[in-house]
C-alpha atoms as a PDB file:
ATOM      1  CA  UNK A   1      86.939 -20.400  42.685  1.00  0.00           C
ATOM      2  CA  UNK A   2      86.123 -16.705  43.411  1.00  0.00           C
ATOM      3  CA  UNK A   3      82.911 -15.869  41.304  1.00  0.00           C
ATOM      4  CA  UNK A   4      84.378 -12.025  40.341  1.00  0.00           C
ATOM      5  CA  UNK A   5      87.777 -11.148  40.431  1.00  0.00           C
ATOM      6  CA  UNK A   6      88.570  -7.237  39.644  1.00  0.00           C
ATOM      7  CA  UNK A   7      91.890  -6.884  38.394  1.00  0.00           C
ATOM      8  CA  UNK A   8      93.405  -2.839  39.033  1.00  0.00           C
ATOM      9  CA  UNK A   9      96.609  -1.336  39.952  1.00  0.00           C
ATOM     10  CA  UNK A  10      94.741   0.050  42.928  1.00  0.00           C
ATOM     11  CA  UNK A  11      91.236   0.085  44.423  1.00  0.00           C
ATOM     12  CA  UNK A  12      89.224   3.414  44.219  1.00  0.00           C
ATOM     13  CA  UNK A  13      86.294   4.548  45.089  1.00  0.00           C
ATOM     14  CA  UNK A  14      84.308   2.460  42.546  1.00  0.00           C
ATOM     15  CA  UNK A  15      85.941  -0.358  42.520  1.00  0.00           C
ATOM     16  CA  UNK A  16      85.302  -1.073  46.351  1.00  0.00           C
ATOM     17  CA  UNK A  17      81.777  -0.287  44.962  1.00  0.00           C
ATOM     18  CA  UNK A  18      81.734  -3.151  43.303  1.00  0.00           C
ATOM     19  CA  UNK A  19      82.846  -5.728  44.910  1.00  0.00           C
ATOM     20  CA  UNK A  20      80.541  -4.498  47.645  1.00  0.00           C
ATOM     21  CA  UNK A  21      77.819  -4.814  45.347  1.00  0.00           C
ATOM     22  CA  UNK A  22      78.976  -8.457  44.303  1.00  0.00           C
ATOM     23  CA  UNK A  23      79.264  -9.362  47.690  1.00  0.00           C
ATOM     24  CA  UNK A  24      75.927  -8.034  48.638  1.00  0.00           C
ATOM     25  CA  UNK A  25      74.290 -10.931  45.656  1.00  0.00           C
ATOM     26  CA  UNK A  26      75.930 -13.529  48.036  1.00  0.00           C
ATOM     27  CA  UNK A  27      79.185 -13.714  45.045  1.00  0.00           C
ATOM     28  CA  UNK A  28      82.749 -13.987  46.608  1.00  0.00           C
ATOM     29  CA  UNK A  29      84.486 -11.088  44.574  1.00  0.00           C
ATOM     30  CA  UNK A  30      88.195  -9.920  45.248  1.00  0.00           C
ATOM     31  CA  UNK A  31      90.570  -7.687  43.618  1.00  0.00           C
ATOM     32  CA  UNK A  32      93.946  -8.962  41.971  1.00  0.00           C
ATOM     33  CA  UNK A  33      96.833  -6.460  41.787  1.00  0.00           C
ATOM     34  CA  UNK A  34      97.638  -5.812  38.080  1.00  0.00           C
ATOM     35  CA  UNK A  35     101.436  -5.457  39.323  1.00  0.00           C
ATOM     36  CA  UNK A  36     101.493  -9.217  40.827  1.00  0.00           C
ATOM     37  CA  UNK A  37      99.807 -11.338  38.672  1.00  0.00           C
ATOM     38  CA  UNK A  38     102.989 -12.560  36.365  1.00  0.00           C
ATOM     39  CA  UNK A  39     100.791 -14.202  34.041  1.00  0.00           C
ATOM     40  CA  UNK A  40     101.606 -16.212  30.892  1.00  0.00           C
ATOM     41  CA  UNK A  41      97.911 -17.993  30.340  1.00  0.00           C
ATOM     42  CA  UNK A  42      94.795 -18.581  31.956  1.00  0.00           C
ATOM     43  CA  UNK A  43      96.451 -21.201  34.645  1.00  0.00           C
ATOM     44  CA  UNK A  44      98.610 -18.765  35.985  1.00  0.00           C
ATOM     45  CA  UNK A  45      95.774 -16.515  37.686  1.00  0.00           C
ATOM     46  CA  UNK A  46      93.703 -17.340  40.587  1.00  0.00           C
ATOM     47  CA  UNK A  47      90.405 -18.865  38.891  1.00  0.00           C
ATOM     48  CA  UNK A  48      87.394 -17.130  38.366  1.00  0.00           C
ATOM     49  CA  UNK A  49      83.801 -17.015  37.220  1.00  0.00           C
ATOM     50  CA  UNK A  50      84.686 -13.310  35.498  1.00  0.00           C
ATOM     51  CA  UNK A  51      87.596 -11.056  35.080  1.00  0.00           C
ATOM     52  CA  UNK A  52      86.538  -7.385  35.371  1.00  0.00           C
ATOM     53  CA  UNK A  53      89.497  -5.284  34.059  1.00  0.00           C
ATOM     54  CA  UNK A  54      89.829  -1.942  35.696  1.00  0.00           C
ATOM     55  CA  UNK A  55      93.490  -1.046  35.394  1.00  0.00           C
ATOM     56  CA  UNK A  56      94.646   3.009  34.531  1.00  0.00           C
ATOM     57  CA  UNK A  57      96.899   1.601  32.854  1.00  0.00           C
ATOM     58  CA  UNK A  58      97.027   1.348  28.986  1.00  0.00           C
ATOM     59  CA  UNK A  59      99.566  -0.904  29.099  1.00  0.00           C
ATOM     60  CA  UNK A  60      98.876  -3.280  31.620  1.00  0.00           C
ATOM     61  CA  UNK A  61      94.798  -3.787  31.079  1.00  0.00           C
ATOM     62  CA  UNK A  62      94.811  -4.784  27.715  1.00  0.00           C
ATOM     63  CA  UNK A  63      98.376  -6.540  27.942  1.00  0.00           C
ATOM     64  CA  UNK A  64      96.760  -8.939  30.949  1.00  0.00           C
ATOM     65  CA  UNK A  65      93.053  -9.276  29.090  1.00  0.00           C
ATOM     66  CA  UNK A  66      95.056 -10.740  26.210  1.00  0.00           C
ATOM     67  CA  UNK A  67      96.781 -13.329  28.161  1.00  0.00           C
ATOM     68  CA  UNK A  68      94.014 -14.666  30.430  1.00  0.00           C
ATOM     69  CA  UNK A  69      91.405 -14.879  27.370  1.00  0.00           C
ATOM     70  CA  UNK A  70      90.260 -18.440  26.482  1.00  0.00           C
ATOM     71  CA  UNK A  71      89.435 -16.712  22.777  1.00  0.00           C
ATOM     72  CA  UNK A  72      88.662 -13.709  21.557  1.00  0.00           C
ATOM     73  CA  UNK A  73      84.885 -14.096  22.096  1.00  0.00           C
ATOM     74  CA  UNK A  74      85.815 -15.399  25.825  1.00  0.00           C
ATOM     75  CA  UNK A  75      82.843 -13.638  27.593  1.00  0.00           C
ATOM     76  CA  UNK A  76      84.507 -14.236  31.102  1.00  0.00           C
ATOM     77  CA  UNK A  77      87.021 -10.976  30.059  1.00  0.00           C
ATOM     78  CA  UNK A  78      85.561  -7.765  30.581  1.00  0.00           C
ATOM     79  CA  UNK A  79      86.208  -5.615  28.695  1.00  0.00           C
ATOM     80  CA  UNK A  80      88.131  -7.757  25.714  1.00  0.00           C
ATOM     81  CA  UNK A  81      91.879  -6.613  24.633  1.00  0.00           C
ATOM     82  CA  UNK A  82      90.919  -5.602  21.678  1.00  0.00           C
ATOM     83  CA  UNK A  83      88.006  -2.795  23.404  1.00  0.00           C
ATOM     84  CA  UNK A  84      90.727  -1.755  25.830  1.00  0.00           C
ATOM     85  CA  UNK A  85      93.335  -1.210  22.780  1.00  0.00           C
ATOM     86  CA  UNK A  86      90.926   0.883  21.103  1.00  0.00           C
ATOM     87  CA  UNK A  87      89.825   2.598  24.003  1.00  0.00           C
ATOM     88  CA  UNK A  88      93.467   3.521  25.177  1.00  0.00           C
ATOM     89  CA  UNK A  89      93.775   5.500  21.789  1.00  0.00           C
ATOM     90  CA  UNK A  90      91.809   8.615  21.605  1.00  0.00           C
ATOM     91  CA  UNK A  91      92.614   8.687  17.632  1.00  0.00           C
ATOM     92  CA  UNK A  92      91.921   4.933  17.243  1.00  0.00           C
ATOM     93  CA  UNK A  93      88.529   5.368  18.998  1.00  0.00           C
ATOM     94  CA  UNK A  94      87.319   8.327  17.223  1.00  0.00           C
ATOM     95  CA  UNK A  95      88.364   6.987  13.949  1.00  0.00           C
ATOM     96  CA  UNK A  96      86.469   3.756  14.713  1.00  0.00           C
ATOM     97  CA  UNK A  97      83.767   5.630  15.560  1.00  0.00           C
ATOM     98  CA  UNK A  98      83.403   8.146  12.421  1.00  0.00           C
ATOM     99  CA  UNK A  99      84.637   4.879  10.240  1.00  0.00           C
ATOM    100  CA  UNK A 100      80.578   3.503  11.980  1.00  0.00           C
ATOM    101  CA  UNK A 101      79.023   6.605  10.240  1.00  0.00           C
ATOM    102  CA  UNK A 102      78.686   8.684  13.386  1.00  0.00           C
ATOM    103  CA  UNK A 103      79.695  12.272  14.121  1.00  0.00           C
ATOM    104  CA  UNK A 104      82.786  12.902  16.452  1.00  0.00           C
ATOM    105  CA  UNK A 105      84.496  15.709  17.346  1.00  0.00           C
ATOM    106  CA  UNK A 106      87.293  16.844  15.251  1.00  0.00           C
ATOM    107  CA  UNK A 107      90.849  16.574  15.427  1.00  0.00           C
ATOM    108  CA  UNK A 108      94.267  16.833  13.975  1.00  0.00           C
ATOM    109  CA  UNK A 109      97.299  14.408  14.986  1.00  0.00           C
ATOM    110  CA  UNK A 110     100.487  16.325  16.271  1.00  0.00           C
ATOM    111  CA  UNK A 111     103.283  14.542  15.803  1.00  0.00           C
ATOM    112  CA  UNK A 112     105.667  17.199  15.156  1.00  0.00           C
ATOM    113  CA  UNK A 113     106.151  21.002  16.322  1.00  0.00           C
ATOM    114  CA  UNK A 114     105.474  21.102  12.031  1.00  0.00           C
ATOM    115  CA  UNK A 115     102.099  19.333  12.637  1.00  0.00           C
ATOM    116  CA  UNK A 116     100.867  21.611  15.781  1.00  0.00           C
ATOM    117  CA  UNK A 117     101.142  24.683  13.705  1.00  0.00           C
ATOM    118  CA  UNK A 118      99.133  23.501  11.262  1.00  0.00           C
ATOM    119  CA  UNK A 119      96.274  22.488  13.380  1.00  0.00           C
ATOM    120  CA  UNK A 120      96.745  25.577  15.210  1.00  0.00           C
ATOM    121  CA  UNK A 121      96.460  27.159  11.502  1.00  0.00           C
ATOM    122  CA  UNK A 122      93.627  24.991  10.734  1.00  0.00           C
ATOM    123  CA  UNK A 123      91.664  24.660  13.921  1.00  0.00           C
ATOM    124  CA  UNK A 124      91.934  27.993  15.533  1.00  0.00           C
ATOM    125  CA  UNK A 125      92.724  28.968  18.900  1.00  0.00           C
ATOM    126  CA  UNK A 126      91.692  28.017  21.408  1.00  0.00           C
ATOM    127  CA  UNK A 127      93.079  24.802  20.910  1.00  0.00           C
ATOM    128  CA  UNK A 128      92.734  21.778  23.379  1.00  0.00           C
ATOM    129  CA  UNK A 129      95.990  20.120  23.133  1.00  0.00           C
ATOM    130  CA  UNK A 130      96.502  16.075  24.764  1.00  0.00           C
ATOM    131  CA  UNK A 131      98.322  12.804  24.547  1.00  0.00           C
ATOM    132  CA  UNK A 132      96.807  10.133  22.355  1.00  0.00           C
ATOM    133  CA  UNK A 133      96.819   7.700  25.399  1.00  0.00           C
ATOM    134  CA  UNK A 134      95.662   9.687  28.628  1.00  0.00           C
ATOM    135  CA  UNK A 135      92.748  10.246  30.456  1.00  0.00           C
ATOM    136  CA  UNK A 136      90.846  12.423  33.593  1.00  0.00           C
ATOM    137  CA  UNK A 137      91.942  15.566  31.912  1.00  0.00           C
ATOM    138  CA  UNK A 138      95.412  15.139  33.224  1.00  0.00           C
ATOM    139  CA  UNK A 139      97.813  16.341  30.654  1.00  0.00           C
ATOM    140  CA  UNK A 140      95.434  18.505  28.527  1.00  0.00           C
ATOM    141  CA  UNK A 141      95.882  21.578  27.415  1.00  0.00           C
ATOM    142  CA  UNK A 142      93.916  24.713  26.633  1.00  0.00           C
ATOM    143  CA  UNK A 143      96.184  26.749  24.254  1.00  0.00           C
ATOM    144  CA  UNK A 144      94.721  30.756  23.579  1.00  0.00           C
ATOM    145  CA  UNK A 145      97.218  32.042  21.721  1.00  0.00           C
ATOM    146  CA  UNK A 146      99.656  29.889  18.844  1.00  0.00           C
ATOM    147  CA  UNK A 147     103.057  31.411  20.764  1.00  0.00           C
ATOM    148  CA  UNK A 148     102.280  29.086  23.921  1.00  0.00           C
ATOM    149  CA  UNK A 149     101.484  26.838  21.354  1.00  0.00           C
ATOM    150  CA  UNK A 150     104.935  26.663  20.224  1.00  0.00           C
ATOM    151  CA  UNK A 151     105.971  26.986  23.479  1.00  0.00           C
ATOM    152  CA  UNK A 152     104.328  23.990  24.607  1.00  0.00           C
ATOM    153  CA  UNK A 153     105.863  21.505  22.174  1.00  0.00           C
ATOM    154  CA  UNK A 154     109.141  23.038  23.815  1.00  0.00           C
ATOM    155  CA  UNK A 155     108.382  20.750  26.725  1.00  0.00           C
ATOM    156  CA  UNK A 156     107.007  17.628  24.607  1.00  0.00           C
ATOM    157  CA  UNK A 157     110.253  17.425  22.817  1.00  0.00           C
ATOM    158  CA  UNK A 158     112.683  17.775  25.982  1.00  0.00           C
ATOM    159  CA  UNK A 159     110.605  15.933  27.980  1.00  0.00           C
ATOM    160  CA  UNK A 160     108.249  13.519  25.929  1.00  0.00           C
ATOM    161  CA  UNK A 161     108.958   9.844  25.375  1.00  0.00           C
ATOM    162  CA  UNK A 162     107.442   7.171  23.082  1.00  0.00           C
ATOM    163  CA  UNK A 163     104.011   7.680  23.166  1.00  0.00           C
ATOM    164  CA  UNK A 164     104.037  11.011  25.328  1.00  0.00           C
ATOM    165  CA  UNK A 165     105.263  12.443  22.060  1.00  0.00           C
ATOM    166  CA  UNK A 166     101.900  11.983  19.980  1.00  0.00           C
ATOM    167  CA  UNK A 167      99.458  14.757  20.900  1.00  0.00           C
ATOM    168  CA  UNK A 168      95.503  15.273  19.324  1.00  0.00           C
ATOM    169  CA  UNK A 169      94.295  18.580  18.485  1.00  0.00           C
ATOM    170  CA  UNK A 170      90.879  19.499  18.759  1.00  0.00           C
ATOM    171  CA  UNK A 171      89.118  23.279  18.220  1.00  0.00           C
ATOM    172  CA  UNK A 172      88.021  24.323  21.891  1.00  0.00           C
ATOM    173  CA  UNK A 173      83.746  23.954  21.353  1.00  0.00           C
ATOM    174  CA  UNK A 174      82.838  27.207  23.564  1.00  0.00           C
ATOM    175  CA  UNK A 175      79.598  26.414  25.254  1.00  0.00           C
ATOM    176  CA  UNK A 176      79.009  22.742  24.001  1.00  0.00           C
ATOM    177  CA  UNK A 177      77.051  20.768  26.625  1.00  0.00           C
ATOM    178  CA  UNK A 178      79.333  17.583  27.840  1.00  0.00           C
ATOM    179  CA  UNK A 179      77.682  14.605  28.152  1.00  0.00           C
ATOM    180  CA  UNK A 180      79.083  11.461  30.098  1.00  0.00           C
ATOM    181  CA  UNK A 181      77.039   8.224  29.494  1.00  0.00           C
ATOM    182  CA  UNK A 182      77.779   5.245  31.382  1.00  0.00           C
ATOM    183  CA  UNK A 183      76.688   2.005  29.148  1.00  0.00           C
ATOM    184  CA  UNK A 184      76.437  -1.414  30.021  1.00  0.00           C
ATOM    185  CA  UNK A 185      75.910  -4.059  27.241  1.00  0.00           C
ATOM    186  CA  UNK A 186      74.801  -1.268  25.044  1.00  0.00           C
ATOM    187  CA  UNK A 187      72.309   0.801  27.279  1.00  0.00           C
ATOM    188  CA  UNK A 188      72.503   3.717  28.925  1.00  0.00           C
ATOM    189  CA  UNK A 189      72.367   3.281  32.504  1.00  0.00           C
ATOM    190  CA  UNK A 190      72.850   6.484  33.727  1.00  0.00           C
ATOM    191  CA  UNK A 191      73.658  10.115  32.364  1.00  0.00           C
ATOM    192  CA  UNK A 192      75.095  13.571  33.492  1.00  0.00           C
ATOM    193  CA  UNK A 193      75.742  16.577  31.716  1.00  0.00           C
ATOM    194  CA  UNK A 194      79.038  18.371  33.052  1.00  0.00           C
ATOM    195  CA  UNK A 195      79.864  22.245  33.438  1.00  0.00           C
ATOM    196  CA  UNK A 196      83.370  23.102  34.289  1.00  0.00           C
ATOM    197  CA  UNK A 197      83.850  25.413  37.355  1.00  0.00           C
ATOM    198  CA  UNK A 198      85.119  28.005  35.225  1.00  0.00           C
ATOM    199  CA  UNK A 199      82.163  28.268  32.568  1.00  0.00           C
ATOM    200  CA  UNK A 200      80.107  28.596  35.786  1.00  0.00           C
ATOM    201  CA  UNK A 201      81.644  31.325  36.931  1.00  0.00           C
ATOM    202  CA  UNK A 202      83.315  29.947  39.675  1.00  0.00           C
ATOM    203  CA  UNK A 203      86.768  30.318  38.740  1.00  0.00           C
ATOM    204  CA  UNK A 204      89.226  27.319  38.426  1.00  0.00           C
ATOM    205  CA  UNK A 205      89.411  24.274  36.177  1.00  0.00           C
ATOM    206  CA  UNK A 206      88.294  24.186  32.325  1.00  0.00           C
ATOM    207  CA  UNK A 207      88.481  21.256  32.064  1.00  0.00           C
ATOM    208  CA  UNK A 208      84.494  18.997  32.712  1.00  0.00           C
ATOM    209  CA  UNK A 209      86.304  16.292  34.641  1.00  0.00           C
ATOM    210  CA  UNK A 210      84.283  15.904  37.637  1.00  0.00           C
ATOM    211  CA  UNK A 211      87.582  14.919  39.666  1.00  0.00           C
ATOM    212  CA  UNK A 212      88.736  18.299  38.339  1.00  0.00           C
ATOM    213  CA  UNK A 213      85.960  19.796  40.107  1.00  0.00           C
ATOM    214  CA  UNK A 214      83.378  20.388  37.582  1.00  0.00           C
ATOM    215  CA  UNK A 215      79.439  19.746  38.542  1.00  0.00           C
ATOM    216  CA  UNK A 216      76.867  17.211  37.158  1.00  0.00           C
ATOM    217  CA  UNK A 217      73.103  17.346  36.773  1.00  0.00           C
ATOM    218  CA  UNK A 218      71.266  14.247  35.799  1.00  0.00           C
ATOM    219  CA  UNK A 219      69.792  14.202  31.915  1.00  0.00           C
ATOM    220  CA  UNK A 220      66.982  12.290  30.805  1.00  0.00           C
ATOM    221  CA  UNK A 221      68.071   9.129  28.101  1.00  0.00           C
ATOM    222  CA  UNK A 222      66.097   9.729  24.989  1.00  0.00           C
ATOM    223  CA  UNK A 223      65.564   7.864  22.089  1.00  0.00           C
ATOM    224  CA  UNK A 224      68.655   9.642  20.289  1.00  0.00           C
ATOM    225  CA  UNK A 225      70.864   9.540  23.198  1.00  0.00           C
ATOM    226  CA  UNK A 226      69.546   5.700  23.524  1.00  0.00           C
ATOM    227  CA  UNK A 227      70.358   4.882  19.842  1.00  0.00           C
ATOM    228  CA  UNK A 228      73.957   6.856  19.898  1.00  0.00           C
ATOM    229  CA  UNK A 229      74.814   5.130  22.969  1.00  0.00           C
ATOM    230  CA  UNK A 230      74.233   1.596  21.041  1.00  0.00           C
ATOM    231  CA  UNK A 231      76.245   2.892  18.423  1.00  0.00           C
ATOM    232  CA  UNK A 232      79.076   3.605  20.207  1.00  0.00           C
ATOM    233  CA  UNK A 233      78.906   0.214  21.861  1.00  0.00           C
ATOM    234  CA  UNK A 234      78.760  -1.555  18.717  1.00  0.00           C
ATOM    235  CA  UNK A 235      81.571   0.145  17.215  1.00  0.00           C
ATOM    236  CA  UNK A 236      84.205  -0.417  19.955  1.00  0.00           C
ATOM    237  CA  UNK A 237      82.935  -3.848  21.315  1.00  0.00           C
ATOM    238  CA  UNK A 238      82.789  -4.530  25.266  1.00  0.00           C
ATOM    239  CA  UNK A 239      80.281  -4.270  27.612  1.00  0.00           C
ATOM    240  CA  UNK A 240      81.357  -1.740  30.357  1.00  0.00           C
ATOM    241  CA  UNK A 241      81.986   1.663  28.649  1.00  0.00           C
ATOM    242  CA  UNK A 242      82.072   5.602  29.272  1.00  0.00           C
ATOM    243  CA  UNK A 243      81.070   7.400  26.630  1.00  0.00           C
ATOM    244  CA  UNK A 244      81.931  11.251  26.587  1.00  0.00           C
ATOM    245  CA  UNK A 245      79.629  13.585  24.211  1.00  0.00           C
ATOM    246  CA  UNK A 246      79.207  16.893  23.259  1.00  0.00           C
ATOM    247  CA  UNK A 247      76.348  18.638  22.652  1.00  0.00           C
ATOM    248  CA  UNK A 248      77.086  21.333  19.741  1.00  0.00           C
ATOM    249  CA  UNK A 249      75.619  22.678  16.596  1.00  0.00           C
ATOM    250  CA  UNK A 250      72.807  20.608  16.748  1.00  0.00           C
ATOM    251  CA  UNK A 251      74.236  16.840  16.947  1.00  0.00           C
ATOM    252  CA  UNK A 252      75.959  15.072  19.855  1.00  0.00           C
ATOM    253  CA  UNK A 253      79.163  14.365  18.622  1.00  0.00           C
ATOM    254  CA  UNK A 254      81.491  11.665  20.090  1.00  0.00           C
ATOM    255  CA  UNK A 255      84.527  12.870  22.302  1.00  0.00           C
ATOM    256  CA  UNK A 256      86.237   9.847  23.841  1.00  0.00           C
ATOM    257  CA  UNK A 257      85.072   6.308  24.683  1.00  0.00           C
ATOM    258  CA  UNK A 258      86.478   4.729  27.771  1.00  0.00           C
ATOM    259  CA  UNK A 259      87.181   1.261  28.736  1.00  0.00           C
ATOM    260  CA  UNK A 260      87.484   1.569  32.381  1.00  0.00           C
ATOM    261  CA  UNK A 261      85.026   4.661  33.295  1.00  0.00           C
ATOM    262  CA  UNK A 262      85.464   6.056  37.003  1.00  0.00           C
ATOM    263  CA  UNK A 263      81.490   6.126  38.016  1.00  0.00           C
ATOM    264  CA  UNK A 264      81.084   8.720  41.125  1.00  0.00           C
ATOM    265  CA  UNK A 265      80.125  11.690  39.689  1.00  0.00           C
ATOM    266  CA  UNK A 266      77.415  10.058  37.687  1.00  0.00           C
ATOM    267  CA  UNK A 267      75.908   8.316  40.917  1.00  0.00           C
ATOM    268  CA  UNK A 268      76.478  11.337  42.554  1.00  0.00           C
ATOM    269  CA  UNK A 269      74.208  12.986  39.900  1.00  0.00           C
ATOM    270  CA  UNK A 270      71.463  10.788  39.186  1.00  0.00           C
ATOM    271  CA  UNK A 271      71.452   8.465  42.369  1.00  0.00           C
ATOM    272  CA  UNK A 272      71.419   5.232  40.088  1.00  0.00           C
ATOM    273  CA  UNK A 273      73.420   1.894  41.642  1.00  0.00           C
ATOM    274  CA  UNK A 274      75.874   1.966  38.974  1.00  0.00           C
ATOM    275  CA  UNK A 275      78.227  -0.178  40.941  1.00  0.00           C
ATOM    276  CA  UNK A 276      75.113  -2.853  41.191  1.00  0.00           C
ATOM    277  CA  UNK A 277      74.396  -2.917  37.961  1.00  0.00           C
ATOM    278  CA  UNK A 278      78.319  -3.259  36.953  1.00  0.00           C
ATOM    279  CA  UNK A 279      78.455  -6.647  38.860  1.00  0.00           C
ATOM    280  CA  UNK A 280      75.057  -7.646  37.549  1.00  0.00           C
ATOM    281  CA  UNK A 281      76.883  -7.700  34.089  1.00  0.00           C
ATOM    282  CA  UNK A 282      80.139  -9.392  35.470  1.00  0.00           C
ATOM    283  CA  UNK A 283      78.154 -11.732  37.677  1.00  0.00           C
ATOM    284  CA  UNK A 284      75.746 -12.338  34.318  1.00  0.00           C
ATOM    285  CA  UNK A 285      79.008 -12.832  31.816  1.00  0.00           C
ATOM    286  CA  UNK A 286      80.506 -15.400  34.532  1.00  0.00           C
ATOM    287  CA  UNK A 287      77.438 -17.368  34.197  1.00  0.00           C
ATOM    288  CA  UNK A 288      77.632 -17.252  30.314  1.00  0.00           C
ATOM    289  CA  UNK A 289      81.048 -18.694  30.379  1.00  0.00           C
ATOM    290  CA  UNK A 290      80.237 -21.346  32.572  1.00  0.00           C
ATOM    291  CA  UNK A 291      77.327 -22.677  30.217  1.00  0.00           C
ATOM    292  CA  UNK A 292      79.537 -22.652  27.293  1.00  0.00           C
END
């Protein structure tokens, strides 16, 4: 029986990370390709103390969590089908999370060119545009003027299918601080604040993706970022999350929770093992499910 297996589409940075930090605690960890498992049940996958889940995609992670679950408390599955699903939607997320009492950033659902003029009436430009289901700031959009606006949903409709067709809306927040906490069974472990090359004054990217070349500076975790963080957790279940917040008009406001968080920047940032601690939690939930 391998004590971690690490199911992905491919292995990154992070996730070599980890199973080089599961190795190192004398666990046999190995990844299984998301694209080769042809799973029905449980029995059909090689066995395994824990299942970490790191698939990009939206489909496939939560889709595969589902089917190798003993039940839906079955703390061997990290993170649960249901935290992925949630996670996956940007709307579903922040409406779980302002449905918890807590302050997120707003937004308006475009689901028609009739819809994107109206948050572009209602929300101003400019306008960050994006898919519902997406994520490392590929896709998104920072509209100036409501004519590209228009112009933009030119292109969803000729080209968007399914899903790609449901955008979110959300007013631009000019100088908000972006927070990225990375939060394992409902702590922060580690925390960066982002500035996109552009608002530095380097030129380039808007967007406060590190992969899309913004920096990171370590923050301090205090007792409010603490308490939002275990918020957040509690309101979209697992036990392996990225949590994206902005800093703005006094409050930290909740931008996007995500199931599968890409880690390099942060350890980059603040020097903190994040990989370690990652397979201190899958090696811990493995043990869990073998007591029960």
């Amino acid at each position: 029986m391998i004590d971690l297996a690490l199911i992905a589409d491919r292995i990154g940075w992070e996730d070599k990370a980890i199973l080089a930090a599961a190795r190192a605690r004398g666990a046999s960890a190995e990844w299984l390709d998301d694209g080769a498992l042809c799973c029905g049940e449980r029995a059909d996958v090689p066995e395994a103390g824990a299942y970490l889940l790191r698939s990009r995609s939206f489909v496939r992670a939560p889709l595969i969590a589902a089917t190798i679950a003993t039940g839906p408390d079955d703390p061997s599955v990290i993170n649960p089908a249901a935290t992925i699903d949630l996670c996956s939607s940007k709307v579903a997320a922040l409406a779980r999370m302002r449905q918890a009492g807590l302050a997120t950033v707003p937004y308006r659902l475009v689901l028609t060119r009739r819809d994107l003029a109206r948050a572009v009436e209602l929300l101003g430009c400019p306008l960050v545009l994006k898919p519902v289901n997406g994520g490392l700031g590929r896709r998104v959009l920072l509209v100036h003027e409501p004519a590209v606006a228009d112009s933009v949903y030119d292109y969803v409709e000729h080209y968007g299918q399914n899903m790609d067709r449901a955008l979110i809306a959300q007013p631009y927040l000019r100088g908000a601080g972006d927070v990225r906490v990375l939060a394992i069974d409902g702590e922060p472990v580690a925390a960066m604040e982002r500035v996109a090359a552009v608002q530095r004054g380097a030129g380039g990217d808007w967007r406060a993706n590190v992969e899309q070349g913004a920096s990171a500076t370590p923050i301090a975790v205090d007792g409010e970022l603490a308490a939002l963080t275990a918020a957040v957790c509690s309101a979209a279940g697992g036990r392996i999350l990225g949590i994206d917040l902005f800093r703005h008009g006094g409050e930290l406001l909740v931008g996007e929770v995500n199931h599968s968080p890409l880690f390099r920047g942060v350890v980059e940032a603040t020097g903190i093992d994040v990989a370690a601690r990652i397979a201190d939690c899958a090696l811990s939930a493995a043990r869990e499910a073998a007591a029960q």
